[in-house]
Protein backbone atom coordinates (compact mmCIF):
# COMPACT_ATOMS: atom_id res chain seq x y z
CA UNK A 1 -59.10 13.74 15.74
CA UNK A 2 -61.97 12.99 18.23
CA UNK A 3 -62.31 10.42 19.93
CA UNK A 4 -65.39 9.03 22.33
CA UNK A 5 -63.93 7.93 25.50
CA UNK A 6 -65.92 5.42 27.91
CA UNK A 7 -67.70 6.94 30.85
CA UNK A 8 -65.72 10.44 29.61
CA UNK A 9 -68.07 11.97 26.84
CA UNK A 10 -65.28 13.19 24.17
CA UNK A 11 -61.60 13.60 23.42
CA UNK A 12 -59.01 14.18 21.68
CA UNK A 13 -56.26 12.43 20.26
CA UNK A 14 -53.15 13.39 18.92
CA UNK A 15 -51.60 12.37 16.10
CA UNK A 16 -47.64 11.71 17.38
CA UNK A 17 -46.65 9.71 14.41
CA UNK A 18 -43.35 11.37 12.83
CA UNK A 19 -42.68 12.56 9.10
CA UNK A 20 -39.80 11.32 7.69
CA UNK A 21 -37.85 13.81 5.87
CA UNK A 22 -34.76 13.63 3.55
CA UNK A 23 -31.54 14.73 5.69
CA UNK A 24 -28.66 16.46 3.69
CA UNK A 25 -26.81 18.01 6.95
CA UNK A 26 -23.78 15.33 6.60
CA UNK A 27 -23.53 13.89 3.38
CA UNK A 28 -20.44 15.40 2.74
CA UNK A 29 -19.10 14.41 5.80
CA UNK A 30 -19.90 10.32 6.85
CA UNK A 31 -20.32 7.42 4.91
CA UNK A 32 -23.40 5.20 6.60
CA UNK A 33 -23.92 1.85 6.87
CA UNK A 34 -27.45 0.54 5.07
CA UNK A 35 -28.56 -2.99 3.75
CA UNK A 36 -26.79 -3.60 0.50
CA UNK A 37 -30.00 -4.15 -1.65
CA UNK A 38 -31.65 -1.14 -0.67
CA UNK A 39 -28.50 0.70 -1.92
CA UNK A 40 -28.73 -0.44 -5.19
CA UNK A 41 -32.23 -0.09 -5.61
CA UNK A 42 -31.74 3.78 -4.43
CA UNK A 43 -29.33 4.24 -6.89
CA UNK A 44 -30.94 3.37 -9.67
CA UNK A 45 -34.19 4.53 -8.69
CA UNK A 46 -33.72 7.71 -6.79
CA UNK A 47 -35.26 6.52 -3.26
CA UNK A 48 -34.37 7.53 0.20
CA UNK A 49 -32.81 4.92 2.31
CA UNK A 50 -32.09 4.67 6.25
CA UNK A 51 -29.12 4.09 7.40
CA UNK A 52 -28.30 2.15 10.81
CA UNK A 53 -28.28 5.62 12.21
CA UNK A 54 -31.56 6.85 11.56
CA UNK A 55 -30.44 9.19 9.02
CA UNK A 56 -32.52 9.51 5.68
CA UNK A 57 -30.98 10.20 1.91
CA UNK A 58 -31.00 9.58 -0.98
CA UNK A 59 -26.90 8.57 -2.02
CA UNK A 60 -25.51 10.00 -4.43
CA UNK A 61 -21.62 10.00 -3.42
CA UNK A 62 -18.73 7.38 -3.26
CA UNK A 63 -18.96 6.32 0.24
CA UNK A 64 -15.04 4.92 0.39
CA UNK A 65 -14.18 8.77 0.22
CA UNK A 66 -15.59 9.60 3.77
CA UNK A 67 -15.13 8.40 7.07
CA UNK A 68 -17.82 6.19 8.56
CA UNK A 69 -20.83 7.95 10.59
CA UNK A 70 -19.87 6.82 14.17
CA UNK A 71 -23.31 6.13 15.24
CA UNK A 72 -23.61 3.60 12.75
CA UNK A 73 -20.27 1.94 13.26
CA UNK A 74 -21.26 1.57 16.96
CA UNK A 75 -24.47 0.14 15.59
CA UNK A 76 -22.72 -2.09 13.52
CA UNK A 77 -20.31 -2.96 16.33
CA UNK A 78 -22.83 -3.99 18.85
CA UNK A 79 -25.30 -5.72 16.06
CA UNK A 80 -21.83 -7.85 15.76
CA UNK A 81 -21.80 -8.27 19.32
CA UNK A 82 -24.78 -10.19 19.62
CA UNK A 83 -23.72 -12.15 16.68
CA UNK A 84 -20.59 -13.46 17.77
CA UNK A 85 -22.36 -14.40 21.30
CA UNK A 86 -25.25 -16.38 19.55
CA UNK A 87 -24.94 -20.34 19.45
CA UNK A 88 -26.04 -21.38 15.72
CA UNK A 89 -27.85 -25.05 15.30
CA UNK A 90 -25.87 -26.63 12.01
């Protein structure tokens, strides 16, 4: 794309914006953690999700039969972390 750039005639700008892809290099090895209503709505409806992790899919597979992705449980952890530190107004 081209862009006109003050007091510099012309340029051009790239387009850095990445292209989410389906992943299927560990589903047969971690169990991730993602919001519970997008999990149901994948299910039924054959949409990717993303996981705390970064990690797109679309599940298919009992996730109590693998270990948990560790990059998610220490996402988990410190989302829990700030959590347990906040004051709440009742």
């Amino acid at each position: 794309m081209t862009t006109a750039q003050p007091g510099r005639g012309v340029g051009t700008l790239e387009d850095t914006r990445t292209d989410p892809r389906l992943d299927d290099g560990d589903d047969e090895r971690w169990s991730h953690y993602v919001k519970k209503d997008k999990i149901i709505g994948s299910m039924v409806e054959g949409t990717p999700v993303t996981a705390l992790c970064g990690k797109v899919w679309v599940p298919s597979r009992d996730p109590e039969k693998f270990p948990v992705c560790p990059r998610c449980k220490d996402m988990m952890d410190l989302l829990h972390s700030f959590d347990d530190g906040a004051e709440h107004d009742a």
